[in-house]
PDB file of N, CA and C in Angstrom:
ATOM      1  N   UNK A   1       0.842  -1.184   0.000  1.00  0.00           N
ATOM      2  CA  UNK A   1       0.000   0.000   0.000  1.00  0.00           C
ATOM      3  C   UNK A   1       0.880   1.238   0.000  1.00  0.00           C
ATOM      4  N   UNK A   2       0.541   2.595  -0.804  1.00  0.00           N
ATOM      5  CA  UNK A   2       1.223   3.648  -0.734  1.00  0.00           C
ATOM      6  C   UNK A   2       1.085   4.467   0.389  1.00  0.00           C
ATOM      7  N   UNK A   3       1.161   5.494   0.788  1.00  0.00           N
ATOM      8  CA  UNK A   3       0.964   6.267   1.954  1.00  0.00           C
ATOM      9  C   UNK A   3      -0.523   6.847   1.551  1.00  0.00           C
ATOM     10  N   UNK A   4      -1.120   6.843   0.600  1.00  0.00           N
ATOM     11  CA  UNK A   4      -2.381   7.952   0.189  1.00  0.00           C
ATOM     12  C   UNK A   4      -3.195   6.400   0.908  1.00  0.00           C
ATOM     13  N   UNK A   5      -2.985   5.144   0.076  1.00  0.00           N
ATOM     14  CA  UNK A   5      -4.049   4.178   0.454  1.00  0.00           C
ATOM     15  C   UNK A   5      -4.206   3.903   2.210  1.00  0.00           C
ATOM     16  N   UNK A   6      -3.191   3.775   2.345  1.00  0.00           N
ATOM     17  CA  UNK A   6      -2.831   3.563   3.691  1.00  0.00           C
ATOM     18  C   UNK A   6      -3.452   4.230   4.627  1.00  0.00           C
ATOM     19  N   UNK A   7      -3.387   5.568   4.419  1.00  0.00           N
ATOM     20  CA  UNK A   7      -4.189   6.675   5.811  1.00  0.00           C
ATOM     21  C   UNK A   7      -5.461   6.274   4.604  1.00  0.00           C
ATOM     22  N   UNK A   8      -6.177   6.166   3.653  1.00  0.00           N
ATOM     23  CA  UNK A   8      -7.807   5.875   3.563  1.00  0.00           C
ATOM     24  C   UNK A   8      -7.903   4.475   4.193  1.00  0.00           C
ATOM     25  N   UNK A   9      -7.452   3.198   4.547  1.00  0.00           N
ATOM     26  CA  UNK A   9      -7.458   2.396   5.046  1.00  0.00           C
ATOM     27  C   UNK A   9      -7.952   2.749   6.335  1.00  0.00           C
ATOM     28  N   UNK A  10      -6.830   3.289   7.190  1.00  0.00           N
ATOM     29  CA  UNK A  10      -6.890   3.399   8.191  1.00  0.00           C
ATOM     30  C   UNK A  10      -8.079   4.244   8.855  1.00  0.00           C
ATOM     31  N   UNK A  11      -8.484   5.496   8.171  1.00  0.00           N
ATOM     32  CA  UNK A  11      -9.511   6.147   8.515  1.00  0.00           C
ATOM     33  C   UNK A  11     -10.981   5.169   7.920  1.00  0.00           C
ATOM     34  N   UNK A  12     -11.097   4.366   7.171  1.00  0.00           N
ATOM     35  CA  UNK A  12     -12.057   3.246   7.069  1.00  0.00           C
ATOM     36  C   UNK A  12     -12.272   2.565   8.376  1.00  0.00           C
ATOM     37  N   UNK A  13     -11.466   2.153   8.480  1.00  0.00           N
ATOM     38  CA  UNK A  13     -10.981   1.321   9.515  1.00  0.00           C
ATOM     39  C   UNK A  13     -11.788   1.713  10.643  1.00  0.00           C
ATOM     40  N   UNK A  14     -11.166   3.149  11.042  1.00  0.00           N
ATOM     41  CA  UNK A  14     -11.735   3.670  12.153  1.00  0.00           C
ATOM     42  C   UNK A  14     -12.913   4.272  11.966  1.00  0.00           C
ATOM     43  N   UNK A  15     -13.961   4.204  10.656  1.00  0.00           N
ATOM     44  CA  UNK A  15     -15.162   4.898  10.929  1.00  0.00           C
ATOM     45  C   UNK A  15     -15.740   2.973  11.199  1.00  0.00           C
ATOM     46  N   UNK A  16     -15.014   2.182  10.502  1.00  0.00           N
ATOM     47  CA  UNK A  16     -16.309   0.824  11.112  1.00  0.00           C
ATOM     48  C   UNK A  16     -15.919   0.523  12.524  1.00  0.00           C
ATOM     49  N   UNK A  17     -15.232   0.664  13.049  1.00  0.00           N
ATOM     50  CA  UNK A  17     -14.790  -0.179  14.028  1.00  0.00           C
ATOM     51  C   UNK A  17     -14.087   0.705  15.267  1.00  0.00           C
ATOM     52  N   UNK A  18     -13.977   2.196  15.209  1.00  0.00           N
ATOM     53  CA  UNK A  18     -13.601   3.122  15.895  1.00  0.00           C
ATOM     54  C   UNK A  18     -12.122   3.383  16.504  1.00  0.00           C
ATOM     55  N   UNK A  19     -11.693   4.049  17.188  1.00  0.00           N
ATOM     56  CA  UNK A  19     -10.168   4.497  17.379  1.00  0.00           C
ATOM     57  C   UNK A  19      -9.814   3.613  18.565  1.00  0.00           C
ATOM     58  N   UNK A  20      -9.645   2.493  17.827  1.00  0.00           N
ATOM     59  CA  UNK A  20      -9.354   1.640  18.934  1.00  0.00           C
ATOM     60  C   UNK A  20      -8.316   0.206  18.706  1.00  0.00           C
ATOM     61  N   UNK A  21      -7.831  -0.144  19.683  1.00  0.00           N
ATOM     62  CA  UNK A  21      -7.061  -1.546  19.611  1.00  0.00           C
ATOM     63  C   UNK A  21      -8.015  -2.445  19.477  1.00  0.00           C
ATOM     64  N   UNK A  22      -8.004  -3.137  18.519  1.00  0.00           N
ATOM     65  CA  UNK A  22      -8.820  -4.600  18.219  1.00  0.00           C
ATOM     66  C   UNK A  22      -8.160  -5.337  19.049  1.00  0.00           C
ATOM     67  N   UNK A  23      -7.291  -5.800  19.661  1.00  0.00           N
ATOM     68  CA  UNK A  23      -7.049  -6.761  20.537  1.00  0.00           C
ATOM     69  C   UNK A  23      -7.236  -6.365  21.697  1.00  0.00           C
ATOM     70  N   UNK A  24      -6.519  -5.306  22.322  1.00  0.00           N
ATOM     71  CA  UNK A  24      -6.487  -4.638  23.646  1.00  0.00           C
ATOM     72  C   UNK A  24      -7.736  -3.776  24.323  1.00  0.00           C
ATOM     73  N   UNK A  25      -8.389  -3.537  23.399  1.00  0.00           N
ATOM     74  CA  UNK A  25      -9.439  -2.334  23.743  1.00  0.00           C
ATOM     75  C   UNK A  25      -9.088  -1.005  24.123  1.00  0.00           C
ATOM     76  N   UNK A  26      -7.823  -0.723  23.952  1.00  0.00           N
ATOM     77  CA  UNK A  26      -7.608   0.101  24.376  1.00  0.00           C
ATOM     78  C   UNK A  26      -7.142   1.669  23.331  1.00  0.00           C
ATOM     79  N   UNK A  27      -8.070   2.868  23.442  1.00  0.00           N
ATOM     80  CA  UNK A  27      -8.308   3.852  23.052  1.00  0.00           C
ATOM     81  C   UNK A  27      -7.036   4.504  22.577  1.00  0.00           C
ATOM     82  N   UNK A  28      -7.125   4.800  21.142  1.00  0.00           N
ATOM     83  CA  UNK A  28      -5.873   5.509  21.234  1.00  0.00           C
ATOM     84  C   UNK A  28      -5.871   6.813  19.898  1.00  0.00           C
ATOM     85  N   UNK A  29      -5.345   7.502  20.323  1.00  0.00           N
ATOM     86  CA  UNK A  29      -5.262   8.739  18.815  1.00  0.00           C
ATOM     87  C   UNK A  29      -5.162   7.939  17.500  1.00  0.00           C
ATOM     88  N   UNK A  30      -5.193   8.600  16.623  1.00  0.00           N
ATOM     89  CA  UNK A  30      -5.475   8.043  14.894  1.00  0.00           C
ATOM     90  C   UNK A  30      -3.958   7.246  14.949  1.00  0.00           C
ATOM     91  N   UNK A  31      -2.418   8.405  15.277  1.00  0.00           N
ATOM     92  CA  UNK A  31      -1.510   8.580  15.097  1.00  0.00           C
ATOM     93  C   UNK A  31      -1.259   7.325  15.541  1.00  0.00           C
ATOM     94  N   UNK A  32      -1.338   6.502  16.407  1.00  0.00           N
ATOM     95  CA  UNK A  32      -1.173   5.914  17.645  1.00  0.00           C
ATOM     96  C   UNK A  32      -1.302   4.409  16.726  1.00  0.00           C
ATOM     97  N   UNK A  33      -1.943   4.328  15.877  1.00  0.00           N
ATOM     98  CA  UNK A  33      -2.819   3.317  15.792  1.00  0.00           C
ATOM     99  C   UNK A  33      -2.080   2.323  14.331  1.00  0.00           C
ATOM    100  N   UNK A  34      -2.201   1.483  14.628  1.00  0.00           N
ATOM    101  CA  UNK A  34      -0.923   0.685  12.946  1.00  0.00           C
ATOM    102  C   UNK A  34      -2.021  -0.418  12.455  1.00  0.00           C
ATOM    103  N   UNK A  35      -1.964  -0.328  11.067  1.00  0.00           N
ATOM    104  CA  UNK A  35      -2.672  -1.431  10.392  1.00  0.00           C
ATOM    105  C   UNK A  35      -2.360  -3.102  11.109  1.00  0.00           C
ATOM    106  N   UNK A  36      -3.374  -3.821  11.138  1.00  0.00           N
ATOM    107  CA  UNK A  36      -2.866  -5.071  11.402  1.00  0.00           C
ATOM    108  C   UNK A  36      -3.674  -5.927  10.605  1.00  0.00           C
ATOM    109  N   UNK A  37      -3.081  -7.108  10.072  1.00  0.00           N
ATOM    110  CA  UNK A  37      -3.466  -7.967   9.302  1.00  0.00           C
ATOM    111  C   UNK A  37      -4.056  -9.119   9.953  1.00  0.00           C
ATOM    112  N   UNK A  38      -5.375  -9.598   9.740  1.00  0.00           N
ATOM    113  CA  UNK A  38      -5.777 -10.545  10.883  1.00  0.00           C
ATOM    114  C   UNK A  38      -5.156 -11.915  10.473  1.00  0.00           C
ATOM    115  N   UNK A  39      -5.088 -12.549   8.724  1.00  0.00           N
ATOM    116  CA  UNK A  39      -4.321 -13.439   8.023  1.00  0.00           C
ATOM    117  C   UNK A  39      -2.884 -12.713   7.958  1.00  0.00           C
ATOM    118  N   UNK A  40      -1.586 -12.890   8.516  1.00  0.00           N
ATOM    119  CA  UNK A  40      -0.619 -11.975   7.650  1.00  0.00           C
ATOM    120  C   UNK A  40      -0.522 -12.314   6.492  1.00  0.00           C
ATOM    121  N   UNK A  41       0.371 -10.858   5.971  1.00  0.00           N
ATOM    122  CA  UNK A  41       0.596 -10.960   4.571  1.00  0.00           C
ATOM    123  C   UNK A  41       1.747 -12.324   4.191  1.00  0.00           C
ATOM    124  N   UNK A  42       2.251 -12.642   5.107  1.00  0.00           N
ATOM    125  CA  UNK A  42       3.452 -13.844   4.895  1.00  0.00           C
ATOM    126  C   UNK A  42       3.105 -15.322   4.977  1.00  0.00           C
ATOM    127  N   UNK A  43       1.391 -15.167   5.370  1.00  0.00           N
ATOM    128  CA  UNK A  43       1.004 -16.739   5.461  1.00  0.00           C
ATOM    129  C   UNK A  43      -0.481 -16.398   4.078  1.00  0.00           C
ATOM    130  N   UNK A  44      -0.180 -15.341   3.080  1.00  0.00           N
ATOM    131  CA  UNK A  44      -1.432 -15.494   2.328  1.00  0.00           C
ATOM    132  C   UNK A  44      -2.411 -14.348   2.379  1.00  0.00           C
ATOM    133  N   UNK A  45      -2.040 -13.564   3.240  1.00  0.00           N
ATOM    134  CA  UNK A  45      -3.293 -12.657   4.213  1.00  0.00           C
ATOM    135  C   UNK A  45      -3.349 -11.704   2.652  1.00  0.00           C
ATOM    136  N   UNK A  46      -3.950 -10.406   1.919  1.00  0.00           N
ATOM    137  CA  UNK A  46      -3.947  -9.380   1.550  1.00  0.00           C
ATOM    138  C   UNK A  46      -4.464  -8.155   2.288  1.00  0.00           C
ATOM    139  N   UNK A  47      -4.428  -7.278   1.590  1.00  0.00           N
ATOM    140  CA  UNK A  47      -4.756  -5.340   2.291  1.00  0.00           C
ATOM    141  C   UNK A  47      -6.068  -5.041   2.074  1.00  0.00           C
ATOM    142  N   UNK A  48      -7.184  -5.828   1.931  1.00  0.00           N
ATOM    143  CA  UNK A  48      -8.111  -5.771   2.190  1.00  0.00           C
ATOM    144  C   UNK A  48      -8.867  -5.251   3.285  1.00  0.00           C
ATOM    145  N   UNK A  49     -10.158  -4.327   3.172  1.00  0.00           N
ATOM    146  CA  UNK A  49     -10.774  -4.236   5.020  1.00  0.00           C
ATOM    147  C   UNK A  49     -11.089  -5.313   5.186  1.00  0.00           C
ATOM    148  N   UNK A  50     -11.368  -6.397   4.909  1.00  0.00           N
ATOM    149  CA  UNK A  50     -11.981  -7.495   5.351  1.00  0.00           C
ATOM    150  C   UNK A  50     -10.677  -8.311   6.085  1.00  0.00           C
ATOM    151  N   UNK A  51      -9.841  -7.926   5.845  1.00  0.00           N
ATOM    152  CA  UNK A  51      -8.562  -8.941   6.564  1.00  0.00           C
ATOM    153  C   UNK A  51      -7.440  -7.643   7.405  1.00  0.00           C
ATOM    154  N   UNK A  52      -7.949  -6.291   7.835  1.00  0.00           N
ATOM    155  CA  UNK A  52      -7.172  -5.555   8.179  1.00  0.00           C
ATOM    156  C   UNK A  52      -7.960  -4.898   9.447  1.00  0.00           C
ATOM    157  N   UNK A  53      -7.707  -4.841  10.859  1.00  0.00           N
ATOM    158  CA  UNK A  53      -8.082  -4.534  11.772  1.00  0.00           C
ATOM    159  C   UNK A  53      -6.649  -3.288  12.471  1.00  0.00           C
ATOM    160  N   UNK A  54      -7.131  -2.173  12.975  1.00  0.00           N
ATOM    161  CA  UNK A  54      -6.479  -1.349  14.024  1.00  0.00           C
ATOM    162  C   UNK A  54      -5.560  -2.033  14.941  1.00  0.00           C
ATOM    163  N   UNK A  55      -4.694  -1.725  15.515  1.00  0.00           N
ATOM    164  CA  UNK A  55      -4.110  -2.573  17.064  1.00  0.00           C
ATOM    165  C   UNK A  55      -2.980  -1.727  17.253  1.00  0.00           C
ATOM    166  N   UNK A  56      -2.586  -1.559  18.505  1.00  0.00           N
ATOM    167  CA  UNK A  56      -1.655  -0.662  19.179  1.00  0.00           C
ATOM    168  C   UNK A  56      -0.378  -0.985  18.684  1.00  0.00           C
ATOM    169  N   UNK A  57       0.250  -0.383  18.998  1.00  0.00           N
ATOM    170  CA  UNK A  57       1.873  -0.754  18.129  1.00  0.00           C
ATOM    171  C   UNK A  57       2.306  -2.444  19.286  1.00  0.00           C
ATOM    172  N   UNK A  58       2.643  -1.846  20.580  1.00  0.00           N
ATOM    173  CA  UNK A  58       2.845  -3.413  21.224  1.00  0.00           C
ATOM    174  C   UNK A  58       1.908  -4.641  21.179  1.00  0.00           C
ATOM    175  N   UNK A  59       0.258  -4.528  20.512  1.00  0.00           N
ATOM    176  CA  UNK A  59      -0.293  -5.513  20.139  1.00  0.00           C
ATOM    177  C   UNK A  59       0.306  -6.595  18.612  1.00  0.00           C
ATOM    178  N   UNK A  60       0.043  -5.722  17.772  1.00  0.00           N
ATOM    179  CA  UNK A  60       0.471  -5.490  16.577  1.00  0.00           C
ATOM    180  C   UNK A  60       2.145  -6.525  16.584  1.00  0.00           C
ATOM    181  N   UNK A  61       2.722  -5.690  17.117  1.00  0.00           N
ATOM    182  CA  UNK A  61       4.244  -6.341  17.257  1.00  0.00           C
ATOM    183  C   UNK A  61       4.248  -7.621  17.863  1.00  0.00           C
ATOM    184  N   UNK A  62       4.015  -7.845  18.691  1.00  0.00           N
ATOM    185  CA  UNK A  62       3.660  -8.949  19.958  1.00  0.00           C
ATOM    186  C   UNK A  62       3.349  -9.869  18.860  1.00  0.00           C
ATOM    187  N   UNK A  63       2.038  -9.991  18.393  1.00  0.00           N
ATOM    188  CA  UNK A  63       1.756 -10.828  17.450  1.00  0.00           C
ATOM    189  C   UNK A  63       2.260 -11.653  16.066  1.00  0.00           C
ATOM    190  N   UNK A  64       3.334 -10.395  15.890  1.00  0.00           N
ATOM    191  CA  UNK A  64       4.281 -10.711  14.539  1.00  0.00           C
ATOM    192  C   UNK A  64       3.084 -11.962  13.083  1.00  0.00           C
ATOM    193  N   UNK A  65       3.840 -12.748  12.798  1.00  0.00           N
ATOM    194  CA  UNK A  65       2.733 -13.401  11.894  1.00  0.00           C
ATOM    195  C   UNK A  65       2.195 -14.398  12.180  1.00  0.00           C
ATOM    196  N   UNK A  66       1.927 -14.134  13.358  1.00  0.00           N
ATOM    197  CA  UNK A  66       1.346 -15.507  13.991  1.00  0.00           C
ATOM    198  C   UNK A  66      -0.754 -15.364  13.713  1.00  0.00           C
ATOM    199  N   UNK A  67      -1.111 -16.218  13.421  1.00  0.00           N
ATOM    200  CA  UNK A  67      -2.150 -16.469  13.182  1.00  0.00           C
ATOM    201  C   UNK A  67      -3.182 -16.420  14.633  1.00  0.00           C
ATOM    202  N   UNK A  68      -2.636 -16.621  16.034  1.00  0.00           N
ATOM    203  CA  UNK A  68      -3.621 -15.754  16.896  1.00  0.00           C
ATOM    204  C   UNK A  68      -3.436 -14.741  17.983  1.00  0.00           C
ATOM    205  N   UNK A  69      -4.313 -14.360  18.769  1.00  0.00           N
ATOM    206  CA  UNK A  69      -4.084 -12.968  19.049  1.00  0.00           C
ATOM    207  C   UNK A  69      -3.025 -12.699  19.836  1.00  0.00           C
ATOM    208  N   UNK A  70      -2.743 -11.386  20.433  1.00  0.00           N
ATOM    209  CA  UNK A  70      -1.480 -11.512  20.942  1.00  0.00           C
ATOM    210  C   UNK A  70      -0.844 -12.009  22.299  1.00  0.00           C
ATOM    211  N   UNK A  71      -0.086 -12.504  22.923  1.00  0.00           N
ATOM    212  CA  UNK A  71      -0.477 -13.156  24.377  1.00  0.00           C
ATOM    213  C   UNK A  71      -1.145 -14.518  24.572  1.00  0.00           C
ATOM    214  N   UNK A  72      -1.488 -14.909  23.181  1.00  0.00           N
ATOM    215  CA  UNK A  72      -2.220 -16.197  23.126  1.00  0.00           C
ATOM    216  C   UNK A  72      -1.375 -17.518  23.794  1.00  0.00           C
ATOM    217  N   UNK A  73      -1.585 -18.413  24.613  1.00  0.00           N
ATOM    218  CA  UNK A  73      -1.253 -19.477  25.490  1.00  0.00           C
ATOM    219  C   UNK A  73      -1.718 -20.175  24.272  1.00  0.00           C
ATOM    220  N   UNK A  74      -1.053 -21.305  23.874  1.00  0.00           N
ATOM    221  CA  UNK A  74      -1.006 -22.657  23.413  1.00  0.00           C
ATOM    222  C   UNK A  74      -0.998 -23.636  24.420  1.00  0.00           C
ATOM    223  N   UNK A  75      -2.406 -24.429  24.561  1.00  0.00           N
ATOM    224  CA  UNK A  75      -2.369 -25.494  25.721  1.00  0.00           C
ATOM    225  C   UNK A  75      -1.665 -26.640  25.070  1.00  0.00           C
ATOM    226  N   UNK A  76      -0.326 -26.871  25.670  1.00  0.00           N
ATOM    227  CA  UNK A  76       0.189 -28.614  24.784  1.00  0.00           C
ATOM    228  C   UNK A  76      -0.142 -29.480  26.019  1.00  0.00           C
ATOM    229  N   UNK A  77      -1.263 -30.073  25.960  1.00  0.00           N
ATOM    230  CA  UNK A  77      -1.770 -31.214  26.162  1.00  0.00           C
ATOM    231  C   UNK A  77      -0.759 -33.063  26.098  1.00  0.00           C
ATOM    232  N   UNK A  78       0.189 -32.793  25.200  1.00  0.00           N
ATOM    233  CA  UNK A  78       0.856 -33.688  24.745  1.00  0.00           C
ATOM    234  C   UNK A  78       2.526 -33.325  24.318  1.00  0.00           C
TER     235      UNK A  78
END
């Protein structure tokens, strides 16, 4: 995405779903706020709204391309 698509993304973004961390809940300025890919782009994901949610920079990061949310526990059972 270029920088023009990118901030219309992002302000999409935030009129469906508001100025907020999709993982964390937690409120934050426009500035504040980084695209996140719910598929990443490295396992298949595209820049779609349908596959692109808000999240704080330490959500966002935390998560890297891992397929669930951030902080997520894996129970190994075995």
């Amino acid at each position: 995405m270029n920088p023009k698509q990118k901030r219309n993304k992002k302000q999409r973004l935030i009129d469906l779903f508001g100025s907020q961390c999709w993982w964390c809940s937690k409120s934050l300025p426009q500035k504040d706020l980084t695209i996140d890919h719910l598929l990443p782009k490295s396992r298949g994901g595209t820049n779609s709204c349908e596959n692109l949610r808000l999240s704080c920079f330490p959500c966002n990061n935390h998560r890297g391309n891992s397929l669930y949310p951030p902080n997520y526990k894996s129970l190994n059972y075995f």
